[in-house]
PDB file of N, CA and C in Angstrom:
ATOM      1  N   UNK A   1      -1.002  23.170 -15.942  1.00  0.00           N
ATOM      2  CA  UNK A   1      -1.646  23.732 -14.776  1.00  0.00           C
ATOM      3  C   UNK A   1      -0.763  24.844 -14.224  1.00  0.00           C
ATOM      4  N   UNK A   2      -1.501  25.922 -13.541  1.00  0.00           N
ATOM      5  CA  UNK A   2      -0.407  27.305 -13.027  1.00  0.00           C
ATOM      6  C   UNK A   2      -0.656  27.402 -12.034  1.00  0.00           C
ATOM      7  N   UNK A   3       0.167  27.122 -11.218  1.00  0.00           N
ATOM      8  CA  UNK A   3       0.266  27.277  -9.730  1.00  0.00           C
ATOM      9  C   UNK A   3      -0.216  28.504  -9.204  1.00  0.00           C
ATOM     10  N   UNK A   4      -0.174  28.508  -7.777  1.00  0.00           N
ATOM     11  CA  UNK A   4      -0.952  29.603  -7.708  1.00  0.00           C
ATOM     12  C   UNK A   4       0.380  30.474  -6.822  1.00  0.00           C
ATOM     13  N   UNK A   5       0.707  31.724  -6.122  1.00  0.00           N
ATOM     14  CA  UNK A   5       1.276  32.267  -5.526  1.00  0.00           C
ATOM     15  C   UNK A   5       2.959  32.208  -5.934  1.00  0.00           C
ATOM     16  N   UNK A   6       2.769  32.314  -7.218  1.00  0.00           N
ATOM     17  CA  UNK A   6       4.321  32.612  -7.941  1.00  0.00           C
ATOM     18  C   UNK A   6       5.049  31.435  -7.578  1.00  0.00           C
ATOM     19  N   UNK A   7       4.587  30.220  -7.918  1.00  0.00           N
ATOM     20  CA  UNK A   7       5.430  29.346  -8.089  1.00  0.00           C
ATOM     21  C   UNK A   7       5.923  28.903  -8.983  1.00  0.00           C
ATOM     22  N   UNK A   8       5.238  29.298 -10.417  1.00  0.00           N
ATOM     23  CA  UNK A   8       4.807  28.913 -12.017  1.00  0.00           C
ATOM     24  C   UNK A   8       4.803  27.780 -11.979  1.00  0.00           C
ATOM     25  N   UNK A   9       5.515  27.178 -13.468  1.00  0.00           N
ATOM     26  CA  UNK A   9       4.465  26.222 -14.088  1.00  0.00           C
ATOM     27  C   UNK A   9       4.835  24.641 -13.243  1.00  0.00           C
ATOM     28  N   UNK A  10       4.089  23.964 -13.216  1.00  0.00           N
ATOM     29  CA  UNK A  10       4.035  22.678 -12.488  1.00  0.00           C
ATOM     30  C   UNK A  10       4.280  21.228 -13.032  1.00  0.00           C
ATOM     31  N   UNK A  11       5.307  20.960 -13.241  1.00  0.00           N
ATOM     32  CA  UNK A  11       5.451  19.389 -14.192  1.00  0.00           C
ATOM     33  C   UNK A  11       3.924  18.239 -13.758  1.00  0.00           C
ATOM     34  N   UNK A  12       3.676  18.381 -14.918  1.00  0.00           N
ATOM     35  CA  UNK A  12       2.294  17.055 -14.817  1.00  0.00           C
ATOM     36  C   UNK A  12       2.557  16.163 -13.980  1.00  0.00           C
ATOM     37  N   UNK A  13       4.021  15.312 -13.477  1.00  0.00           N
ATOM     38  CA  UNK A  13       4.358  14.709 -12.757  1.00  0.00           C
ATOM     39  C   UNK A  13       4.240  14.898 -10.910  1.00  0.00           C
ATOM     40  N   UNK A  14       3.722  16.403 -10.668  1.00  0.00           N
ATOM     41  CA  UNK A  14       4.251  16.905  -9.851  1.00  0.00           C
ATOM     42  C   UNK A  14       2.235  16.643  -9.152  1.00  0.00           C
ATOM     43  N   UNK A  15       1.645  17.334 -10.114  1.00  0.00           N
ATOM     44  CA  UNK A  15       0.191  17.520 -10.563  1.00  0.00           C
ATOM     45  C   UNK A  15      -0.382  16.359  -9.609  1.00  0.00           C
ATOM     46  N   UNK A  16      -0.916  16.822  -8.086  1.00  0.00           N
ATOM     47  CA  UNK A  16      -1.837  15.139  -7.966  1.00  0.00           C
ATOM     48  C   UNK A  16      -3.063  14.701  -8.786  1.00  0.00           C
ATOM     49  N   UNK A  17      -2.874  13.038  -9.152  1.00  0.00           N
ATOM     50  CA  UNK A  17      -3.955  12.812 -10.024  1.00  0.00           C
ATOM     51  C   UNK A  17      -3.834  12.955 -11.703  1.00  0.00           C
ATOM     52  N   UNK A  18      -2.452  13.837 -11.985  1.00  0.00           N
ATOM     53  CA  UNK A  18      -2.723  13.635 -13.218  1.00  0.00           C
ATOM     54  C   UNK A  18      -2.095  12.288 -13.667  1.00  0.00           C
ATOM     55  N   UNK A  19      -1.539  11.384 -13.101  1.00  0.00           N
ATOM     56  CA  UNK A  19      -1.019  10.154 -13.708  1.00  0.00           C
ATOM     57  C   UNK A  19      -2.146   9.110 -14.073  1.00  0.00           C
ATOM     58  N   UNK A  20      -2.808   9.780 -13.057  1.00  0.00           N
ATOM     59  CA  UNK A  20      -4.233   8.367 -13.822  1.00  0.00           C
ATOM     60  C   UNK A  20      -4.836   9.035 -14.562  1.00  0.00           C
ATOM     61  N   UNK A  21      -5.005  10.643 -14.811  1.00  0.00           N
ATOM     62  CA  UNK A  21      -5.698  10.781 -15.848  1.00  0.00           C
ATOM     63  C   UNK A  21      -5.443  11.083 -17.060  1.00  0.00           C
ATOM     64  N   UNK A  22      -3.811  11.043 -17.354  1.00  0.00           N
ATOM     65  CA  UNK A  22      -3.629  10.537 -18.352  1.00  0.00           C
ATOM     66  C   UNK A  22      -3.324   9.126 -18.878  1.00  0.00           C
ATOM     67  N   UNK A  23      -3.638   8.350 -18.368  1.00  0.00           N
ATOM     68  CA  UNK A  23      -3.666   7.010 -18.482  1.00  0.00           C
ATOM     69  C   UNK A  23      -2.502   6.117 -17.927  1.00  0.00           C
ATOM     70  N   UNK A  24      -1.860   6.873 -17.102  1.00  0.00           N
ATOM     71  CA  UNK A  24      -1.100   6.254 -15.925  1.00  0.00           C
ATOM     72  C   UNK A  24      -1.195   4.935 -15.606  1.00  0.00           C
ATOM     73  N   UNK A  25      -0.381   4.057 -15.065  1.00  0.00           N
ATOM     74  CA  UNK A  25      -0.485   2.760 -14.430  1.00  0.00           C
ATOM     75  C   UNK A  25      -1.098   2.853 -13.393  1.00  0.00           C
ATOM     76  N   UNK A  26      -2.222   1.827 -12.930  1.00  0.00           N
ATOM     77  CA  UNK A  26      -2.687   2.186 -11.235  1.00  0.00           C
ATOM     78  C   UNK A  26      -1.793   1.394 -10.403  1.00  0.00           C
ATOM     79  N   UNK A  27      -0.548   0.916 -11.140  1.00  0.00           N
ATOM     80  CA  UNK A  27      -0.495  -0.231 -10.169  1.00  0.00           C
ATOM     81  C   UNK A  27       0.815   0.313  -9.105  1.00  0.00           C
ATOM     82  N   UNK A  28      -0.149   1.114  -8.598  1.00  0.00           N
ATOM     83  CA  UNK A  28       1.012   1.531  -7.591  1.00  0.00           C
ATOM     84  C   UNK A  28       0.343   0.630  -6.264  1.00  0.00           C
ATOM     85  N   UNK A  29       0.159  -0.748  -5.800  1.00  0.00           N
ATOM     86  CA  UNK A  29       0.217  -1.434  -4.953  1.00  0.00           C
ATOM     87  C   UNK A  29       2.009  -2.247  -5.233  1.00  0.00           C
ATOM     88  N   UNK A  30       2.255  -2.106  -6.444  1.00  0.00           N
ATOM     89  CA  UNK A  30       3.448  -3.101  -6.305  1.00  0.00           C
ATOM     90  C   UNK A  30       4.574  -1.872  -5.899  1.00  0.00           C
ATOM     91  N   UNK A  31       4.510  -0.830  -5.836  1.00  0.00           N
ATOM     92  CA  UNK A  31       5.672  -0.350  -5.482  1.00  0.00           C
ATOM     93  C   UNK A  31       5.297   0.184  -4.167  1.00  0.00           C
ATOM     94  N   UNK A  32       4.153   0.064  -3.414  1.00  0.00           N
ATOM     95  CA  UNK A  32       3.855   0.059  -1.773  1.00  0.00           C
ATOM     96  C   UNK A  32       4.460  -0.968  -0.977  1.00  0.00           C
ATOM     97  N   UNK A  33       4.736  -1.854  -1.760  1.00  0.00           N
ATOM     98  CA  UNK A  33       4.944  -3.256  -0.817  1.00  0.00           C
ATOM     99  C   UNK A  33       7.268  -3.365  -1.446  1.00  0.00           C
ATOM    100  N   UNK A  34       7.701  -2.745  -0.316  1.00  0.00           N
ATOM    101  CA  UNK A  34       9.003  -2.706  -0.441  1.00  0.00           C
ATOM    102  C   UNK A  34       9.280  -4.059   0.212  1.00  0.00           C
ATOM    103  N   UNK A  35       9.267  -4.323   1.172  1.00  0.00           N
ATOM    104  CA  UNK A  35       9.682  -5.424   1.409  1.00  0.00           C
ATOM    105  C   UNK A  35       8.792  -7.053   1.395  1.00  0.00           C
ATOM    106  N   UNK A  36       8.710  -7.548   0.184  1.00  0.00           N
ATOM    107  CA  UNK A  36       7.476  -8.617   0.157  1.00  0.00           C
ATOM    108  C   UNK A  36       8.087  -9.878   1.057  1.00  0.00           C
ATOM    109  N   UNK A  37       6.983  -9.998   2.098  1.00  0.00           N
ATOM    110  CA  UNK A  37       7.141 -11.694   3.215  1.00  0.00           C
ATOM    111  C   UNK A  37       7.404 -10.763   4.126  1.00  0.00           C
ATOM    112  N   UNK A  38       8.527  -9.884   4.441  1.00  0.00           N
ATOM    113  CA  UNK A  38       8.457  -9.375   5.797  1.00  0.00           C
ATOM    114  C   UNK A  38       7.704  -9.407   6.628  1.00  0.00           C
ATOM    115  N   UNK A  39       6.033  -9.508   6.721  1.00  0.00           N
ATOM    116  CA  UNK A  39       5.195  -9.876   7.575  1.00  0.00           C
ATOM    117  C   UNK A  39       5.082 -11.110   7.869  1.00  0.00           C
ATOM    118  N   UNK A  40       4.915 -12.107   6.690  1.00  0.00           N
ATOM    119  CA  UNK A  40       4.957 -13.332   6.907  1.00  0.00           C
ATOM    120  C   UNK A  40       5.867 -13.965   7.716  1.00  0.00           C
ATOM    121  N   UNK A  41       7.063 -13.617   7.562  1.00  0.00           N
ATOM    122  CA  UNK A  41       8.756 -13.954   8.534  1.00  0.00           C
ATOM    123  C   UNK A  41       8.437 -13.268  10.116  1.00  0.00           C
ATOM    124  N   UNK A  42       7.986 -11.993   9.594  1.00  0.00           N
ATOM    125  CA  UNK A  42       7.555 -11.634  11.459  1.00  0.00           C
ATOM    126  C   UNK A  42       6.574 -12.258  12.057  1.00  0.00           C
ATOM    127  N   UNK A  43       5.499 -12.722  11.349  1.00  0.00           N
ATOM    128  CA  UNK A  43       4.370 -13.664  12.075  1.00  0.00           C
ATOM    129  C   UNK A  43       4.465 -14.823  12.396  1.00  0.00           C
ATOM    130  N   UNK A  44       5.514 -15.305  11.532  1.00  0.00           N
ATOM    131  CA  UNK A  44       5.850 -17.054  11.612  1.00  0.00           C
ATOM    132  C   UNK A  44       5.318 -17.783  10.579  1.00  0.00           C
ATOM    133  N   UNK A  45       4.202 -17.259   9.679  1.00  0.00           N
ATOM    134  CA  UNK A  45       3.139 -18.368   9.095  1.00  0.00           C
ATOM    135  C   UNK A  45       3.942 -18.530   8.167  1.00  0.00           C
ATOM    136  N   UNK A  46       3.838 -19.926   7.507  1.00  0.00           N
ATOM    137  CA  UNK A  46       4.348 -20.449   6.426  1.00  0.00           C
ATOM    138  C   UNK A  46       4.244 -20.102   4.927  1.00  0.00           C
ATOM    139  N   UNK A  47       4.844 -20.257   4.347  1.00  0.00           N
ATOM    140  CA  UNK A  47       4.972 -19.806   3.021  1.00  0.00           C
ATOM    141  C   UNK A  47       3.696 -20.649   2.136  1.00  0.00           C
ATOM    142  N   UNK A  48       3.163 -19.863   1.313  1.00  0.00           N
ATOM    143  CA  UNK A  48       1.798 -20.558   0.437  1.00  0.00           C
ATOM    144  C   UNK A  48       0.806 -20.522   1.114  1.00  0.00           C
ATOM    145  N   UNK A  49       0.268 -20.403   2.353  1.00  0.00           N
ATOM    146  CA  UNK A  49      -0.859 -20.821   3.197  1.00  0.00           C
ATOM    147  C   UNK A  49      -1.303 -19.380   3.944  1.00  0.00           C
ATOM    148  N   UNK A  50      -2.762 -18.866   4.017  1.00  0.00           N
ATOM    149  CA  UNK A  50      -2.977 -17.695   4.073  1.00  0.00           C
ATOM    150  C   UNK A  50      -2.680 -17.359   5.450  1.00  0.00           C
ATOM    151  N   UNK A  51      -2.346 -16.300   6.229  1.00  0.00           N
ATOM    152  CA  UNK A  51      -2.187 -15.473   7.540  1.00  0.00           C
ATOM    153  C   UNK A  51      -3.396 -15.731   8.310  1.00  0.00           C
ATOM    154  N   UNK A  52      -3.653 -16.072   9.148  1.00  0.00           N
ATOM    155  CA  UNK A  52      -5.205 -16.454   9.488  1.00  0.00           C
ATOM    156  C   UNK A  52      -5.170 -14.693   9.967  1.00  0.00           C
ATOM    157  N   UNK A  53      -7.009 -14.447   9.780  1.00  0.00           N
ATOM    158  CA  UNK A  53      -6.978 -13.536  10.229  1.00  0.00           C
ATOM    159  C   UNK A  53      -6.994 -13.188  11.876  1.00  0.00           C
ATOM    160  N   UNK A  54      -7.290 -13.673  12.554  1.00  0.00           N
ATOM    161  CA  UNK A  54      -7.066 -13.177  13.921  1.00  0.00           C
ATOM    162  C   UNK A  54      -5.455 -13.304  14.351  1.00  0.00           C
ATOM    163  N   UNK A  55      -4.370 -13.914  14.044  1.00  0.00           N
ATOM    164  CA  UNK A  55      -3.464 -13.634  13.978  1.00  0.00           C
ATOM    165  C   UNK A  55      -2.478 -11.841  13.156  1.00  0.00           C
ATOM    166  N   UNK A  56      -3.473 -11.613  12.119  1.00  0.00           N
ATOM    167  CA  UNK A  56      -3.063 -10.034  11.540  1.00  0.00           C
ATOM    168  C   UNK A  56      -4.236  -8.965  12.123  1.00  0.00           C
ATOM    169  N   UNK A  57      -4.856  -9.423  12.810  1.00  0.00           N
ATOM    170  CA  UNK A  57      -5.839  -8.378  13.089  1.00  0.00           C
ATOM    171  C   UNK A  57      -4.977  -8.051  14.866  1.00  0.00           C
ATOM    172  N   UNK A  58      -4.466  -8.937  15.573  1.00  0.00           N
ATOM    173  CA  UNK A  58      -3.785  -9.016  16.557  1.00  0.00           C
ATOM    174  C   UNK A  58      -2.337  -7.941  16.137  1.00  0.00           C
ATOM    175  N   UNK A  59      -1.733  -8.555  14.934  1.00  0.00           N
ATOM    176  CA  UNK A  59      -0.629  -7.807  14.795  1.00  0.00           C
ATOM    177  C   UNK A  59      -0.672  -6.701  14.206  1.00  0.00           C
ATOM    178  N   UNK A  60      -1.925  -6.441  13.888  1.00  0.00           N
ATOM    179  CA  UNK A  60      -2.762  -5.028  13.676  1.00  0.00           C
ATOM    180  C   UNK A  60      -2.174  -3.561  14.583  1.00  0.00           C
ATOM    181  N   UNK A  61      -2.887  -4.364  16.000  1.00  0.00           N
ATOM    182  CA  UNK A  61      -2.750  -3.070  17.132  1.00  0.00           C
ATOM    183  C   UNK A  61      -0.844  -3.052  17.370  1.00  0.00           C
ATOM    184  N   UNK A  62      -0.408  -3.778  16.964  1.00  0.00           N
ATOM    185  CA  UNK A  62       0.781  -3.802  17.853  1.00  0.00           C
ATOM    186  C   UNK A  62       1.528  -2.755  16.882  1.00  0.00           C
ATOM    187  N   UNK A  63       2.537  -1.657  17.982  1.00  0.00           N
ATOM    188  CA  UNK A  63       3.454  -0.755  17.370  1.00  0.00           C
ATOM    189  C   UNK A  63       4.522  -0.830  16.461  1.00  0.00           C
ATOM    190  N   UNK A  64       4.917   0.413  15.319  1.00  0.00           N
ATOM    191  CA  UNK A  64       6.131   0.428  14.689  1.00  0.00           C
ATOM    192  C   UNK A  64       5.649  -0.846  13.464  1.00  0.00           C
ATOM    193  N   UNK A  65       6.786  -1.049  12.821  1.00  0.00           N
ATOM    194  CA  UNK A  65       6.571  -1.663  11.219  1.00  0.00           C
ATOM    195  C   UNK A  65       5.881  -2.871  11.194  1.00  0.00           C
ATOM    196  N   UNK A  66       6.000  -3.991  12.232  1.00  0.00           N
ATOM    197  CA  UNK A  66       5.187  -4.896  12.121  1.00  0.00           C
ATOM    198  C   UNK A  66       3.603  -4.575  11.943  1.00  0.00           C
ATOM    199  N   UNK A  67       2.498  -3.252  12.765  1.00  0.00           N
ATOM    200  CA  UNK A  67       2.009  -3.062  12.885  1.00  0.00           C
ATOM    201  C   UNK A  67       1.158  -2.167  11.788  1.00  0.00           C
ATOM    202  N   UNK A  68       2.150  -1.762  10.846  1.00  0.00           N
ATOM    203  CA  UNK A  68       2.145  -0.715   9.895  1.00  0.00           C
ATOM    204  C   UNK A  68       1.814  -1.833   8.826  1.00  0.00           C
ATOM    205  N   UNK A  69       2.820  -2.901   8.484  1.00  0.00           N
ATOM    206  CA  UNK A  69       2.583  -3.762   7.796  1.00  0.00           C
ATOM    207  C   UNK A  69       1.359  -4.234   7.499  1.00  0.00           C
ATOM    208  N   UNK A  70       0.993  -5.010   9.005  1.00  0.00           N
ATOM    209  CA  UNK A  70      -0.061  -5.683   8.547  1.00  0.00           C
ATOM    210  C   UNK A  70      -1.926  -4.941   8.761  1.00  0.00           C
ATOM    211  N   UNK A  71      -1.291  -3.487   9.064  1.00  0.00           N
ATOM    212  CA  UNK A  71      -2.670  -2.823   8.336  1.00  0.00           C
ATOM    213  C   UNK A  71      -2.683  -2.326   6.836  1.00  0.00           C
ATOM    214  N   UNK A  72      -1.748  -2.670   6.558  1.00  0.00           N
ATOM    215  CA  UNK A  72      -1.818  -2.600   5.077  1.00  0.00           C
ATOM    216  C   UNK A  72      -2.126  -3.829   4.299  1.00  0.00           C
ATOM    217  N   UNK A  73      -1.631  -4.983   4.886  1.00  0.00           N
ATOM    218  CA  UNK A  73      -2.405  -6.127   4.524  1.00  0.00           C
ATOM    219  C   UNK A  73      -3.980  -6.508   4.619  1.00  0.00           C
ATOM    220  N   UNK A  74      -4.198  -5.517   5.667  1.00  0.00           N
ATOM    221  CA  UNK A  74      -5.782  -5.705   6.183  1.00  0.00           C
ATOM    222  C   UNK A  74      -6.401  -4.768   4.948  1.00  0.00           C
ATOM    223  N   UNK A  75      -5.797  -3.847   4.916  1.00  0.00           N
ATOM    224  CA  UNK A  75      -6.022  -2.758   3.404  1.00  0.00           C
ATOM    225  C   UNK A  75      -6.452  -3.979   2.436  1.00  0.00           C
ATOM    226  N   UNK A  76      -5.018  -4.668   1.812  1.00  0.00           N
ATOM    227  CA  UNK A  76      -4.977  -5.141   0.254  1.00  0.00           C
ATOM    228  C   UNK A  76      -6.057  -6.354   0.440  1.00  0.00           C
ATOM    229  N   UNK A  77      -6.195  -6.888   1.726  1.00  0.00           N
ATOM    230  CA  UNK A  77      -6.988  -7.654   1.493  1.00  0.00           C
ATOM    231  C   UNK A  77      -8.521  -7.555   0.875  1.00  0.00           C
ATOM    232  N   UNK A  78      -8.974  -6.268   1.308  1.00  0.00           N
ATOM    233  CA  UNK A  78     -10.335  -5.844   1.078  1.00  0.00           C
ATOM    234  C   UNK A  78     -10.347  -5.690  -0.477  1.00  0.00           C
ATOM    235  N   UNK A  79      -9.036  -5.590  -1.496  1.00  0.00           N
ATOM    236  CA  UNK A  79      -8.898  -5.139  -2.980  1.00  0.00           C
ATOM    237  C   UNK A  79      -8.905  -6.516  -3.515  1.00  0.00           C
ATOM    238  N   UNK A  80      -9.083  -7.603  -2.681  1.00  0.00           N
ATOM    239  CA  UNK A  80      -9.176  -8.933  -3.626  1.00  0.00           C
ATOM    240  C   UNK A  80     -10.124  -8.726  -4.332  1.00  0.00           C
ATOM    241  N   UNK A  81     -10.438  -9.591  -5.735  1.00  0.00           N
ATOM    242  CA  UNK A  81     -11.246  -9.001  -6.654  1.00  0.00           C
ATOM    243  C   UNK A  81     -12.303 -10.488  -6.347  1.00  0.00           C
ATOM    244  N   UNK A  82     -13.531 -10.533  -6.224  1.00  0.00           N
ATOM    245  CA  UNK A  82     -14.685 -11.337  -5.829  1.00  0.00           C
ATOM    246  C   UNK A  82     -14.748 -11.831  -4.448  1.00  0.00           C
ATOM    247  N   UNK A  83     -14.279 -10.803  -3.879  1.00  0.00           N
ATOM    248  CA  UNK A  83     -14.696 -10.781  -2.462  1.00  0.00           C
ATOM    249  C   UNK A  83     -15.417  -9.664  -2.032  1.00  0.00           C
TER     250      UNK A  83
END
């Protein structure tokens, strides 16, 4: 691909989109999630047993990383597969 306004040429890497279309991994959810449980440890809920949701929809609105977190959980949740 050639950039446009004299930047030249563009490493495929650089390219948005070309990693999936050359047959790229999609699984870039596992390298979104840097710190795995950190929500769980900030919410309190126990290990193995799901987050109820009105407890993450609460820690939803609230500011800074807790809040960041668990709208991203509200995200991955919707990617469960037969739901």
């Amino acid at each position: 691909m050639r950039a446009s306004r004299g930047m030249g040429d563009m490493k495929a890497s650089k390219v948005p989109g070309k990693a999936m279309a050359k047959g790229g991994k999609a699984n870039w959810i596992k390298g979104a999630i840097k710190k795995p449980g950190a929500l769980r440890a900030s919410l309190g809920a126990k290990k193995g047993e799901p987050i109820p949701a009105g407890k993450l929809a609460k820690a939803a609105k609230a500011p800074g990383k807790l809040g960041q977190r668990a709208r991203f959980a509200q995200v991955l949740k919707g990617f469960k597969k037969g739901k």
